[in-house]
N, C-alpha and C. Protein backbone atom coordinates (compact mmCIF):
# COMPACT_ATOMS: atom_id res chain seq x y z
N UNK A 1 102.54 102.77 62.93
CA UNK A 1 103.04 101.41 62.99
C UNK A 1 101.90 100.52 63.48
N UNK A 2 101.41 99.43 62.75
CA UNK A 2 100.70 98.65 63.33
C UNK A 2 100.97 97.48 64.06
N UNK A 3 100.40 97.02 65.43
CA UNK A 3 100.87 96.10 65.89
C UNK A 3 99.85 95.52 66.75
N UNK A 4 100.05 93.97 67.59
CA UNK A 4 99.15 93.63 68.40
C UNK A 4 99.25 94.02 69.24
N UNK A 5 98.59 93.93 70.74
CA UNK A 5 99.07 93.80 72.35
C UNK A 5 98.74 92.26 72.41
N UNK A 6 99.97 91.20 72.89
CA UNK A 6 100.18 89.86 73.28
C UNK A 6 99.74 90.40 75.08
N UNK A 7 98.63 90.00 75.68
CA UNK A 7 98.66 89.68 77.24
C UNK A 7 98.24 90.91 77.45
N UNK A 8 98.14 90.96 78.84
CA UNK A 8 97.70 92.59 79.31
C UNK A 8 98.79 93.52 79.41
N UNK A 9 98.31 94.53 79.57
CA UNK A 9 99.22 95.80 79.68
C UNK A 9 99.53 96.26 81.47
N UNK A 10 100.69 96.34 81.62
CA UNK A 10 101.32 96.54 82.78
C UNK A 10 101.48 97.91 83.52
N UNK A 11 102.07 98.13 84.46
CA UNK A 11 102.68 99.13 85.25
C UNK A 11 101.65 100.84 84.65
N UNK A 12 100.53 100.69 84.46
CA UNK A 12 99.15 101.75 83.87
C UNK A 12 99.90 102.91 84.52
N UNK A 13 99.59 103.90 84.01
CA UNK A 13 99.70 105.28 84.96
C UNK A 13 98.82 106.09 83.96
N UNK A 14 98.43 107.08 84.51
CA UNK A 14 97.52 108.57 83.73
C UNK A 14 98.96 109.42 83.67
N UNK A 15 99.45 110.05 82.54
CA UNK A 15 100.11 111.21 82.88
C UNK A 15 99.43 112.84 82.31
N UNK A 16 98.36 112.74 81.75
CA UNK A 16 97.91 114.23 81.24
C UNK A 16 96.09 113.58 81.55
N UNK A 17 95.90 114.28 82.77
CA UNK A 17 93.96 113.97 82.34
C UNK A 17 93.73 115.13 82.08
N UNK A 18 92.41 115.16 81.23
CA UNK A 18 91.22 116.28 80.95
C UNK A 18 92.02 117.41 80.12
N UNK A 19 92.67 118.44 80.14
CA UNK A 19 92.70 119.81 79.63
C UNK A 19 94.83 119.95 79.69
N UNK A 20 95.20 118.81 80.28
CA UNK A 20 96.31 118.81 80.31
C UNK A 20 97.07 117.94 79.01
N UNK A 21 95.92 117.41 78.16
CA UNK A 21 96.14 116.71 76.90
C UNK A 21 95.69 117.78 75.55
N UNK A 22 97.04 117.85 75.12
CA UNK A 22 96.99 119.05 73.92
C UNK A 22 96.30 118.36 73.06
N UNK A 23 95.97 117.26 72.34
CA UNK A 23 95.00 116.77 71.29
C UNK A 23 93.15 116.76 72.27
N UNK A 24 92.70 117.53 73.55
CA UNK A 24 91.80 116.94 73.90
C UNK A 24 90.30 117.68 72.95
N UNK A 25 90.42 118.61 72.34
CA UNK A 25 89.65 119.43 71.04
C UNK A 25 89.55 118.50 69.93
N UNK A 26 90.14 117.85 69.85
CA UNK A 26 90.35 116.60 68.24
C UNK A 26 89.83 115.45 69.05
N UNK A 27 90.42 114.92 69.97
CA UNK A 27 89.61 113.88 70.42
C UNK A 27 88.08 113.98 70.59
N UNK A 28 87.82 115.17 71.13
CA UNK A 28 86.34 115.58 71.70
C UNK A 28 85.46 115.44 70.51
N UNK A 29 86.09 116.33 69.21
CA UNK A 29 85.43 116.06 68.10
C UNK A 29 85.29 114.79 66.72
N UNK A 30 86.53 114.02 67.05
CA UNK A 30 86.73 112.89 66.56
C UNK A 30 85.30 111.75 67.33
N UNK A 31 85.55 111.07 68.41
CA UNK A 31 85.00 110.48 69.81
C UNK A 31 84.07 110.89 70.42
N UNK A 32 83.87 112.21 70.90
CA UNK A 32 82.78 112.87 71.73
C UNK A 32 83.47 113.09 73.14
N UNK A 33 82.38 114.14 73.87
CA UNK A 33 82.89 114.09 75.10
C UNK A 33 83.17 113.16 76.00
N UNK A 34 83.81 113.54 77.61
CA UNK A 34 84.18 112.55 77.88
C UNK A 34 85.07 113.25 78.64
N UNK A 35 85.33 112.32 79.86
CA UNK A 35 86.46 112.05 80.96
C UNK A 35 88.15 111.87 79.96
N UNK A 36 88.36 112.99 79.33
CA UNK A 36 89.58 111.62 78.78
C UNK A 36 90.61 112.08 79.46
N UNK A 37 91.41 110.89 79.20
CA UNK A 37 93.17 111.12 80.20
C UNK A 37 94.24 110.40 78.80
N UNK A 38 95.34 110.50 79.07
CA UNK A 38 96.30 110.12 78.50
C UNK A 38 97.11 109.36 79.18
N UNK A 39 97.38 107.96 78.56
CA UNK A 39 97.68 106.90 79.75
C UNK A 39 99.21 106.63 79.26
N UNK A 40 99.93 105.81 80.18
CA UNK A 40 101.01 104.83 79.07
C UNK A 40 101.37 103.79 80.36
N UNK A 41 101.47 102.47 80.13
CA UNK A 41 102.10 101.61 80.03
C UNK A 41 102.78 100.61 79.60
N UNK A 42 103.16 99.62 80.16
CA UNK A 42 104.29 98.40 79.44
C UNK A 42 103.40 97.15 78.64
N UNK A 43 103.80 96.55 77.72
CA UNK A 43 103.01 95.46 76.72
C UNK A 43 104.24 95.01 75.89
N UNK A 44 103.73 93.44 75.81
CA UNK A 44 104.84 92.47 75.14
C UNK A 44 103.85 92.84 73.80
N UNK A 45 104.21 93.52 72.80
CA UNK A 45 103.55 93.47 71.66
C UNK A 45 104.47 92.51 70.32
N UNK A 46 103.27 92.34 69.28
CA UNK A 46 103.96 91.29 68.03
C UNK A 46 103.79 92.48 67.02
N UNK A 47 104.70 92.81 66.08
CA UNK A 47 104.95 93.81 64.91
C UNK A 47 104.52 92.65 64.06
N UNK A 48 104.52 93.06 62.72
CA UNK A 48 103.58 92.96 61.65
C UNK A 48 104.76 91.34 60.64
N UNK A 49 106.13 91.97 61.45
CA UNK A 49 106.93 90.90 60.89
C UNK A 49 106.85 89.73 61.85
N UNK A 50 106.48 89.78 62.80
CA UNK A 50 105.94 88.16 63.57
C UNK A 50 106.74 88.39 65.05
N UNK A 51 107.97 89.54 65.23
CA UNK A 51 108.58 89.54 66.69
C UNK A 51 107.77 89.99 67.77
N UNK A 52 108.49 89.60 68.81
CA UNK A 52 108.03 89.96 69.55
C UNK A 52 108.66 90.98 70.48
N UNK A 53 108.48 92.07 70.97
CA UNK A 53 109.21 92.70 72.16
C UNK A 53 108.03 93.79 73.23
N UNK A 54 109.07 94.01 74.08
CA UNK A 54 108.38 94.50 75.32
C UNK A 54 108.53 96.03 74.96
N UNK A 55 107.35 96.70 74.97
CA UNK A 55 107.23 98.14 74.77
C UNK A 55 106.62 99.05 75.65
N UNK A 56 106.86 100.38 75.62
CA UNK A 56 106.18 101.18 76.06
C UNK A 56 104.80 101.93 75.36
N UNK A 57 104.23 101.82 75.99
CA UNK A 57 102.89 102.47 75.01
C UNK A 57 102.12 103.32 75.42
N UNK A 58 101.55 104.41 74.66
CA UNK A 58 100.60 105.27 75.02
C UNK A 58 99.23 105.43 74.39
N UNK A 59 98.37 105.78 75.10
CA UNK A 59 96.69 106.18 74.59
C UNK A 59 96.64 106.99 75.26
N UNK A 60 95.11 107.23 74.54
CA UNK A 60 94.14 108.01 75.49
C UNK A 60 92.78 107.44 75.40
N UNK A 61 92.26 107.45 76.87
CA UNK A 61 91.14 106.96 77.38
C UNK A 61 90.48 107.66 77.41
N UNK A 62 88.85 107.36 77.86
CA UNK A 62 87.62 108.02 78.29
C UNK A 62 86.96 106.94 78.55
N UNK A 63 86.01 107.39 79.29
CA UNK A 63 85.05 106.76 80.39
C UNK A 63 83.95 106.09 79.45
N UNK A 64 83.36 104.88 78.98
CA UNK A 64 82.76 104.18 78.15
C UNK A 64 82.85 104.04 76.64
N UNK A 65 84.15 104.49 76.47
CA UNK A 65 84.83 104.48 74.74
C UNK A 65 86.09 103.36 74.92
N UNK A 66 87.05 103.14 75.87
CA UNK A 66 87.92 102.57 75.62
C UNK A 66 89.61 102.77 75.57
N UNK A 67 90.39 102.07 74.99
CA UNK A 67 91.03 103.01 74.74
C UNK A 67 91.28 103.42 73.03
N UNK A 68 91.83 104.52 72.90
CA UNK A 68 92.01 104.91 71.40
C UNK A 68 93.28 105.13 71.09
N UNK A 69 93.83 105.02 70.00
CA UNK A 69 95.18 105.46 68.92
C UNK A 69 96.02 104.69 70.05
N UNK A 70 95.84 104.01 70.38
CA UNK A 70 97.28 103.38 71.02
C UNK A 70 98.93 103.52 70.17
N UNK A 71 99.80 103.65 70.91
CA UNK A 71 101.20 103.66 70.11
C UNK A 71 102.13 103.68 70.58
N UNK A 72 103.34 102.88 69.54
CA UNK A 72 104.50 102.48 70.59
C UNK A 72 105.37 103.61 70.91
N UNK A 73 105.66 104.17 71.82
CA UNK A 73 106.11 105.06 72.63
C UNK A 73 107.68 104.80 72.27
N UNK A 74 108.43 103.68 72.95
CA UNK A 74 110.13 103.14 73.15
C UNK A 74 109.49 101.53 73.05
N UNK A 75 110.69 101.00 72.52
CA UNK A 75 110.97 99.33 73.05
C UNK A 75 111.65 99.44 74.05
N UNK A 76 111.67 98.35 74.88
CA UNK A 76 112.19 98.10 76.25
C UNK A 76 113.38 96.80 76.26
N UNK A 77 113.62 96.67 74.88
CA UNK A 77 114.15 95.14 74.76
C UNK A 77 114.89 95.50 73.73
């Protein structure tokens, strides 16, 4: 699903770092090495049809890449 993030992203948490993230072999070889963790928090995002709602979202990070594959997890609204 493609979509924006409207504003920053809220309430951050890590829930899988390093070896506790089952994709971290695909990331490593997709991206490169790296610190990565698997994050999720809250974001008012806009879908592709123009709404807007409050979601839950997940990535995964690493230490001077960013974040990657972001995705909507649940709506909250």
């Amino acid at each position: 699903m493609h979509f924006e993030i409207v504003g920053e992203i809220t309430s951050v948490e890590t829930f899988a770092p390093g070896r506790g993230i089952r994709e971290l072999s695909r990331l490593k070889k997709i991206y490169g090495k790296g610190r990565w963790r698997k994050r999720k928090g809250i974001a008012l995002v806009r879908l592709p049809d123009g709404s807007l709602h409050r979601a839950e979202i997940h990535w995964y990070e690493s230490t001077g890449r960013g974040k990657k594959e972001l995705k909507i997890k649940r709506f909250l609204d």
